[in-house]
N, C-alpha and C. Protein backbone atom coordinates (compact mmCIF):
# COMPACT_ATOMS: atom_id res chain seq x y z
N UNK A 1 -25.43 16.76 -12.79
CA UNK A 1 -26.77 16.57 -13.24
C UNK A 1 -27.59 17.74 -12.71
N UNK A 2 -28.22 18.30 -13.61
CA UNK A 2 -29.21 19.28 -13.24
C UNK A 2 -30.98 19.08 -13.34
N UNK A 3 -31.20 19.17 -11.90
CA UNK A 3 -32.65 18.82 -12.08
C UNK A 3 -33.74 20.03 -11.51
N UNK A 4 -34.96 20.55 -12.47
CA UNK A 4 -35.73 21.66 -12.10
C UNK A 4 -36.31 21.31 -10.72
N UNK A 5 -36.66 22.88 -10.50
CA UNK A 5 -36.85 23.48 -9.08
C UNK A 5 -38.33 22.12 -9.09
N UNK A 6 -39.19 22.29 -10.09
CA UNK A 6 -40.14 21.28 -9.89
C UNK A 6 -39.99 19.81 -9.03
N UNK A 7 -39.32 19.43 -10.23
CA UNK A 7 -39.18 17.77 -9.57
C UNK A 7 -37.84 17.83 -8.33
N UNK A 8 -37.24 19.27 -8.22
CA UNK A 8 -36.26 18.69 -6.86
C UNK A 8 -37.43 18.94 -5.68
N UNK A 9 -38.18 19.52 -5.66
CA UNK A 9 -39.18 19.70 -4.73
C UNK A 9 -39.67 18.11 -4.29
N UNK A 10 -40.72 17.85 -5.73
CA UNK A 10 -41.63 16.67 -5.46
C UNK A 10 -40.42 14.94 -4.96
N UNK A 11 -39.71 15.04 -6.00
CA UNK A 11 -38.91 14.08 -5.78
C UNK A 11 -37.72 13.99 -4.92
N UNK A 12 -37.03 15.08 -4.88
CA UNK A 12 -35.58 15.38 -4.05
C UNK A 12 -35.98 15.83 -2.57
N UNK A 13 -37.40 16.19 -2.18
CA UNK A 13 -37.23 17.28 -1.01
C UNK A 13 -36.48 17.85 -0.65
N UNK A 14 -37.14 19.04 -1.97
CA UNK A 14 -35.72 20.56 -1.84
C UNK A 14 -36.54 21.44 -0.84
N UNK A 15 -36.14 22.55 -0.29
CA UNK A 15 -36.41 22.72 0.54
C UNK A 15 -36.98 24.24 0.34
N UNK A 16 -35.91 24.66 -1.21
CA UNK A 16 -35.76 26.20 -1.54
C UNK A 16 -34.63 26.54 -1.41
N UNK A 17 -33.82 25.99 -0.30
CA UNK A 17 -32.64 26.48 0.98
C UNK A 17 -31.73 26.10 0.04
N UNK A 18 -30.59 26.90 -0.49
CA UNK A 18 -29.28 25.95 -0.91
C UNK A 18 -28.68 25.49 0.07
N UNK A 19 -27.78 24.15 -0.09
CA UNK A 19 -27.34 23.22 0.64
C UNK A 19 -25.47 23.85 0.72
N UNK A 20 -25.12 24.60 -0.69
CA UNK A 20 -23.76 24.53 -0.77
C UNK A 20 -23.77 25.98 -1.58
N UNK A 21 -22.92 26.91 -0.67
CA UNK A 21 -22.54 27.88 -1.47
C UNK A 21 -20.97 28.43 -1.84
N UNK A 22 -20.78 28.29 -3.13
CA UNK A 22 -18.95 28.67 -3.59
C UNK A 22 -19.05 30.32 -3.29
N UNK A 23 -18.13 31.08 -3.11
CA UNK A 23 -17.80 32.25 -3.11
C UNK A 23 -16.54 32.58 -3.35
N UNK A 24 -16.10 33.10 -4.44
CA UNK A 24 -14.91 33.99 -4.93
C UNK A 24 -14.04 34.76 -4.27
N UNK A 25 -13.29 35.12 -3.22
CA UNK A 25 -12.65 36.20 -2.64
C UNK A 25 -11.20 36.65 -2.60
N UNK A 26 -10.95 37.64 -2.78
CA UNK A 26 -9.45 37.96 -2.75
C UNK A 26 -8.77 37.42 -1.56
N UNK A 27 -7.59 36.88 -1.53
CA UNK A 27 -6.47 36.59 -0.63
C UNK A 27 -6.70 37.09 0.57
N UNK A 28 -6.76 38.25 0.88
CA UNK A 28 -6.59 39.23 1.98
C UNK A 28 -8.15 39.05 3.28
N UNK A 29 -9.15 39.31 1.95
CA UNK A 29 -10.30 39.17 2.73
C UNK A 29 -10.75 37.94 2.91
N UNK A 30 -10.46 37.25 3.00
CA UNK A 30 -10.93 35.83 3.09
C UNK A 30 -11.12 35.59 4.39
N UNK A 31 -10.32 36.15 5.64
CA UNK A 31 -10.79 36.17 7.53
C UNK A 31 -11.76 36.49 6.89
N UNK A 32 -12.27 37.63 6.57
CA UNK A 32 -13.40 38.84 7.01
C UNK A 32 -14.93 38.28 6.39
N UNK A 33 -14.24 37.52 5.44
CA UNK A 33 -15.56 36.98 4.51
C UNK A 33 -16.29 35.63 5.62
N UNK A 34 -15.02 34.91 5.99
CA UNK A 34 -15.29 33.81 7.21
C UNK A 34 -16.18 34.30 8.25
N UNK A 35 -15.64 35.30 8.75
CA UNK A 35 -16.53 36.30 9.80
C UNK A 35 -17.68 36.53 9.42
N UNK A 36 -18.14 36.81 8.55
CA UNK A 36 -19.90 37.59 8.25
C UNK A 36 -20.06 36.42 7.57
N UNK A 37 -20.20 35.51 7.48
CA UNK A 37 -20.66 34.60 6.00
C UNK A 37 -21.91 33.88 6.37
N UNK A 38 -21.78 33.02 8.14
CA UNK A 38 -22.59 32.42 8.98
C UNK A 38 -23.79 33.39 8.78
N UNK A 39 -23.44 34.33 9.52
CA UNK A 39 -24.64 35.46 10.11
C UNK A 39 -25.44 35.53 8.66
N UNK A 40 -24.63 36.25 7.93
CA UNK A 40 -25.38 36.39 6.37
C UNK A 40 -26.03 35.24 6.02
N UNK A 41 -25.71 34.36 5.92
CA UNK A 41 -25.99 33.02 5.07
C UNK A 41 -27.37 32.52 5.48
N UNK A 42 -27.52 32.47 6.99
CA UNK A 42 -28.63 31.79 8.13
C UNK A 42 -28.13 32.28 9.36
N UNK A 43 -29.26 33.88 9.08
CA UNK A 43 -29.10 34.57 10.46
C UNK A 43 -29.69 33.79 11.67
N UNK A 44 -30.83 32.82 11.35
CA UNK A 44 -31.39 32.39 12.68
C UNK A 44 -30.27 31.40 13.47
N UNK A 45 -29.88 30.47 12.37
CA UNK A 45 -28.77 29.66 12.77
C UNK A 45 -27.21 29.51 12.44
N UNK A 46 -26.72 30.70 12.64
CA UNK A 46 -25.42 30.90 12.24
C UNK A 46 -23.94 29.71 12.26
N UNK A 47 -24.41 28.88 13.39
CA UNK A 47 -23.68 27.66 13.97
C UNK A 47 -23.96 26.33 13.05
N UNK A 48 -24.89 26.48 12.55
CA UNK A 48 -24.63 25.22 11.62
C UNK A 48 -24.20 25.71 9.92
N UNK A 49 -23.47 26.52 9.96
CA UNK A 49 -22.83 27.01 8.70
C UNK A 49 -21.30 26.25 8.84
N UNK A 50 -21.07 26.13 7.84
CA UNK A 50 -19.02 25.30 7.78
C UNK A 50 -18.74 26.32 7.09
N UNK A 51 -17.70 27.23 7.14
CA UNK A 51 -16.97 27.66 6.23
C UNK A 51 -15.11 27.16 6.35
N UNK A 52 -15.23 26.79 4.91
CA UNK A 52 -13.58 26.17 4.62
C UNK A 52 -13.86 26.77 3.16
N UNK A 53 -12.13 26.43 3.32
CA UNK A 53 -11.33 27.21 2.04
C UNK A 53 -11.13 25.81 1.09
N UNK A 54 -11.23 25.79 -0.26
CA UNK A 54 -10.87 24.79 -0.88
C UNK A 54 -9.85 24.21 -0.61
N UNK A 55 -8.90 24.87 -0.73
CA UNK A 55 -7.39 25.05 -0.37
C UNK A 55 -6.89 23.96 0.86
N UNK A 56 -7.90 24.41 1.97
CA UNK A 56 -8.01 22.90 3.10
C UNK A 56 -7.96 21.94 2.65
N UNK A 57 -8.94 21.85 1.69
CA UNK A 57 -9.41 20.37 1.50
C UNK A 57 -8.61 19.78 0.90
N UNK A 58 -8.05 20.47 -0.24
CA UNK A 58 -6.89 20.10 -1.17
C UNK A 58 -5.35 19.64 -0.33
N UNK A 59 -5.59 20.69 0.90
CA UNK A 59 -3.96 20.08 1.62
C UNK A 59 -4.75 18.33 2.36
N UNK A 60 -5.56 18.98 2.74
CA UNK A 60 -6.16 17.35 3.38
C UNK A 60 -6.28 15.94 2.02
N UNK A 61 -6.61 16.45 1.68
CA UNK A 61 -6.08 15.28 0.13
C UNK A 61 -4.66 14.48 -0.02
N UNK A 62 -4.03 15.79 -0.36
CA UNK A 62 -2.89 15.71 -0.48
C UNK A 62 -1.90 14.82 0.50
N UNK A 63 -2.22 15.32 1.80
CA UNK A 63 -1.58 14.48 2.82
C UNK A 63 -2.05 13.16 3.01
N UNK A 64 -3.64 12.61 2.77
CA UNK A 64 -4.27 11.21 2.88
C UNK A 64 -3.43 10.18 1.76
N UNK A 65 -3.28 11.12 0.17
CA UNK A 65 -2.49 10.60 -0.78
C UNK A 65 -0.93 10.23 -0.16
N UNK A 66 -0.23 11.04 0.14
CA UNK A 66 0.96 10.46 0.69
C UNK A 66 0.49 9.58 1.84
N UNK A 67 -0.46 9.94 2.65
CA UNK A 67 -0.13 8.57 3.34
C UNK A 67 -0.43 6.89 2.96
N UNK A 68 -1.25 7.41 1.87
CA UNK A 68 -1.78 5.68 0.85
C UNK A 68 -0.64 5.66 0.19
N UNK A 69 0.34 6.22 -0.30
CA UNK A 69 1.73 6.01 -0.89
C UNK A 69 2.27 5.21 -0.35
N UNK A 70 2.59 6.20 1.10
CA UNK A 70 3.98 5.67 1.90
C UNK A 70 3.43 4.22 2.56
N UNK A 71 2.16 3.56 3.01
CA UNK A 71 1.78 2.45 2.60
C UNK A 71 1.96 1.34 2.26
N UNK A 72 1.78 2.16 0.95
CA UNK A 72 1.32 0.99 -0.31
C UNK A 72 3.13 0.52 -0.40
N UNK A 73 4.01 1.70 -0.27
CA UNK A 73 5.52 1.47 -0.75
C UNK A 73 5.88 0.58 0.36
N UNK A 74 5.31 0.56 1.26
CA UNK A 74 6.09 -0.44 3.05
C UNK A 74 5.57 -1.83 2.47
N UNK A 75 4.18 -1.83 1.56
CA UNK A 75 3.33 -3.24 1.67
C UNK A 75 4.15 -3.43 0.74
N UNK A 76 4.83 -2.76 -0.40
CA UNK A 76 5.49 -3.73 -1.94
C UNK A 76 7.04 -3.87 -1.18
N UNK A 77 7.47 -3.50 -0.21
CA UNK A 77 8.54 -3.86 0.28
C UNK A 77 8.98 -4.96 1.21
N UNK A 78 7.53 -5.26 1.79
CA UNK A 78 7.33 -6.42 2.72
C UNK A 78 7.18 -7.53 1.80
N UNK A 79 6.10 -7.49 0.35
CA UNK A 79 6.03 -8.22 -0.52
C UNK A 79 7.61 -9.21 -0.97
N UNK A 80 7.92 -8.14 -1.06
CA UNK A 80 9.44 -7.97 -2.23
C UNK A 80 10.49 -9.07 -1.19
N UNK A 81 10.54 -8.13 -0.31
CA UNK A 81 11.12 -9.24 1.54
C UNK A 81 11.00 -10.63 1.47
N UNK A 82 9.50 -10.94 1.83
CA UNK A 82 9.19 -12.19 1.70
C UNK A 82 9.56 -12.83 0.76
N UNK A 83 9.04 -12.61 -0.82
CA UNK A 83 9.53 -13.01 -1.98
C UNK A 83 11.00 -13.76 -2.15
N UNK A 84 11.60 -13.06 -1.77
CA UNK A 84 13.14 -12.80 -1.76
C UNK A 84 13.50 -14.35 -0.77
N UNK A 85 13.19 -14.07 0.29
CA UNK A 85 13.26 -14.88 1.55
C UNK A 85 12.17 -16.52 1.21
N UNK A 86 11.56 -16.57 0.73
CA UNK A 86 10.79 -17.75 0.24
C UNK A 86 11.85 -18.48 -1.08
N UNK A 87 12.30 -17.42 -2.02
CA UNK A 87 12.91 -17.96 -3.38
C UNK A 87 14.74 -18.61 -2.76
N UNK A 88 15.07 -17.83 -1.61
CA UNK A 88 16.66 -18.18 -0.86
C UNK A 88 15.85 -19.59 -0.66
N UNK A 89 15.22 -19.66 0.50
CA UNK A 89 14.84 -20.69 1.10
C UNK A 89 14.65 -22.20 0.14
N UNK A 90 14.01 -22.12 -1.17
CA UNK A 90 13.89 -22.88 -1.31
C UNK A 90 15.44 -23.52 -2.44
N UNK A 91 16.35 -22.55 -2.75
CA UNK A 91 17.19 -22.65 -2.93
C UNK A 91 18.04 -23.22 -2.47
N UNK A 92 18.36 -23.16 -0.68
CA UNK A 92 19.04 -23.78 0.01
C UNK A 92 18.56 -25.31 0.37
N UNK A 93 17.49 -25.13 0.15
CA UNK A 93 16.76 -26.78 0.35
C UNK A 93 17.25 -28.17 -0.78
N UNK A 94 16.88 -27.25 -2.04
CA UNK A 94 17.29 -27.76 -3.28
C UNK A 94 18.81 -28.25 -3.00
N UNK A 95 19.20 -27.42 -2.61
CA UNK A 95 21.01 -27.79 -2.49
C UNK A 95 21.05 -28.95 -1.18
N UNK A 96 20.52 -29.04 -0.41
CA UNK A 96 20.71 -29.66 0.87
C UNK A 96 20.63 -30.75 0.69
N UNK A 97 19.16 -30.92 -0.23
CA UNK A 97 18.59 -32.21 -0.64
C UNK A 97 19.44 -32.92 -1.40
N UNK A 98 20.09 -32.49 -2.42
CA UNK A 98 21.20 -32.84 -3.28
C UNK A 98 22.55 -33.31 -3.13
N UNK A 99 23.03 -33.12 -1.38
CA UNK A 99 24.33 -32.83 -1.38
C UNK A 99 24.38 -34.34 -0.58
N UNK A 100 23.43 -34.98 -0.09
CA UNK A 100 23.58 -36.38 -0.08
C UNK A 100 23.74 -37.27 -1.09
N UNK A 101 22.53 -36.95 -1.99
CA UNK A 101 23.52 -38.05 -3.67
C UNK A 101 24.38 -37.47 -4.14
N UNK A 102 24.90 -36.55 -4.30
CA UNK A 102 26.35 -36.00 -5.23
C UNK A 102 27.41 -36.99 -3.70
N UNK A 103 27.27 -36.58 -2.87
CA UNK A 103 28.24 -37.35 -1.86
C UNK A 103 28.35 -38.78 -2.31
N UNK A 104 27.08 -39.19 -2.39
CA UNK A 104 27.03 -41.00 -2.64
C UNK A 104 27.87 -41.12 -3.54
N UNK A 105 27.64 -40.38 -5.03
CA UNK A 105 27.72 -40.88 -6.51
C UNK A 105 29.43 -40.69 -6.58
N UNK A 106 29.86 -39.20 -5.38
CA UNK A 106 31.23 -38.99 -5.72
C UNK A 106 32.26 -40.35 -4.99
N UNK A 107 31.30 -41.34 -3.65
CA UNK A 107 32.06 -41.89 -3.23
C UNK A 107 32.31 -43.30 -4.15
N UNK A 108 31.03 -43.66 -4.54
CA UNK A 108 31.07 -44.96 -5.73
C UNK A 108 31.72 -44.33 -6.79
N UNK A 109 33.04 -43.46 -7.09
CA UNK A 109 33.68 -43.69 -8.21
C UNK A 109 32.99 -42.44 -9.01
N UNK A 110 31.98 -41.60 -9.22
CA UNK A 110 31.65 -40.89 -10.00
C UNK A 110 32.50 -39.21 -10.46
N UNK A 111 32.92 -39.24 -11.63
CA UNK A 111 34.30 -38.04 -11.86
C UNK A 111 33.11 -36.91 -11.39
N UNK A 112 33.61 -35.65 -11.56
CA UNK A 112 32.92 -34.38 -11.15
C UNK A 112 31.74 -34.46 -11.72
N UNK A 113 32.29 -34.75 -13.43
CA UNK A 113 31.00 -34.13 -14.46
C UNK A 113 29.55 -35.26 -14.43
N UNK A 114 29.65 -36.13 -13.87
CA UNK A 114 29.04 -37.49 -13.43
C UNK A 114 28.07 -37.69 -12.83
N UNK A 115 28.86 -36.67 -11.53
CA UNK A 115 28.09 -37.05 -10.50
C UNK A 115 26.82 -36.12 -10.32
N UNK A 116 26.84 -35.29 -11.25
CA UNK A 116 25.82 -34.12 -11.31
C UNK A 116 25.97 -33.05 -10.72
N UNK A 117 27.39 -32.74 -9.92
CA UNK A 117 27.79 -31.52 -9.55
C UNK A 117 28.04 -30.72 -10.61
N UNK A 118 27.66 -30.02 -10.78
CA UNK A 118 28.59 -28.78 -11.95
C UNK A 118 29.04 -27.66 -11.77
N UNK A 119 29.93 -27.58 -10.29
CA UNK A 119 30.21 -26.76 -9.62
C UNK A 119 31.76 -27.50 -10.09
């Protein structure tokens, strides 16, 4: 969004001062540009200047992204774990619960297919 020098004054309290400056530089000079950039930029206050390279920011990205990955992949694996371990569980219950009437039905006389085993 672009807003005139007017209303960033009255409404934004602009100051005049830019807040953010991009600069273009070849590979090589890029120390040297770091070096003079403060002084140039705001000779009175050279110390409150930041200079970074996009390039930082982009590796700092980059690494926050893998670490919300590697994460997110531990949390769908713990998910998956549990899952797994809840669906056994109630499996073995089902069977446990069962293996007293198939016992009953097989002792009163009931053939395999009868007794509700279908094992």
């Amino acid at each position: 969004m672009f807003v005139g020098r007017p209303a960033a004054r009255s409404e934004l309290a602009f100051d005049g001062n830019p807040t953010v400056l991009y600069i273009q530089t070849a590979e090589p000079a890029i120390e040297d540009v770091r070096a003079v950039l403060p002084e140039t930029v705001n000779p009175v206050q050279p110390a409150d200047v930041v200079v970074s390279r996009p390039s930082e920011a982009l590796l700092a990205r980059r690494a926050t992204e893998n670490a919300f990955s590697a994460l997110f992949l531990a949390l769908a694996a713990v998910a998956l774990l549990v899952g797994g371990i809840g669906v056994a569980n109630t499996m073995v219950v089902s069977v446990l619960e069962r293996r007293a009437e198939i016992g009953l039905r097989r002792a009163v006389g009931a053939t395999k297919g009868r007794s509700g085993d279908s094992s």
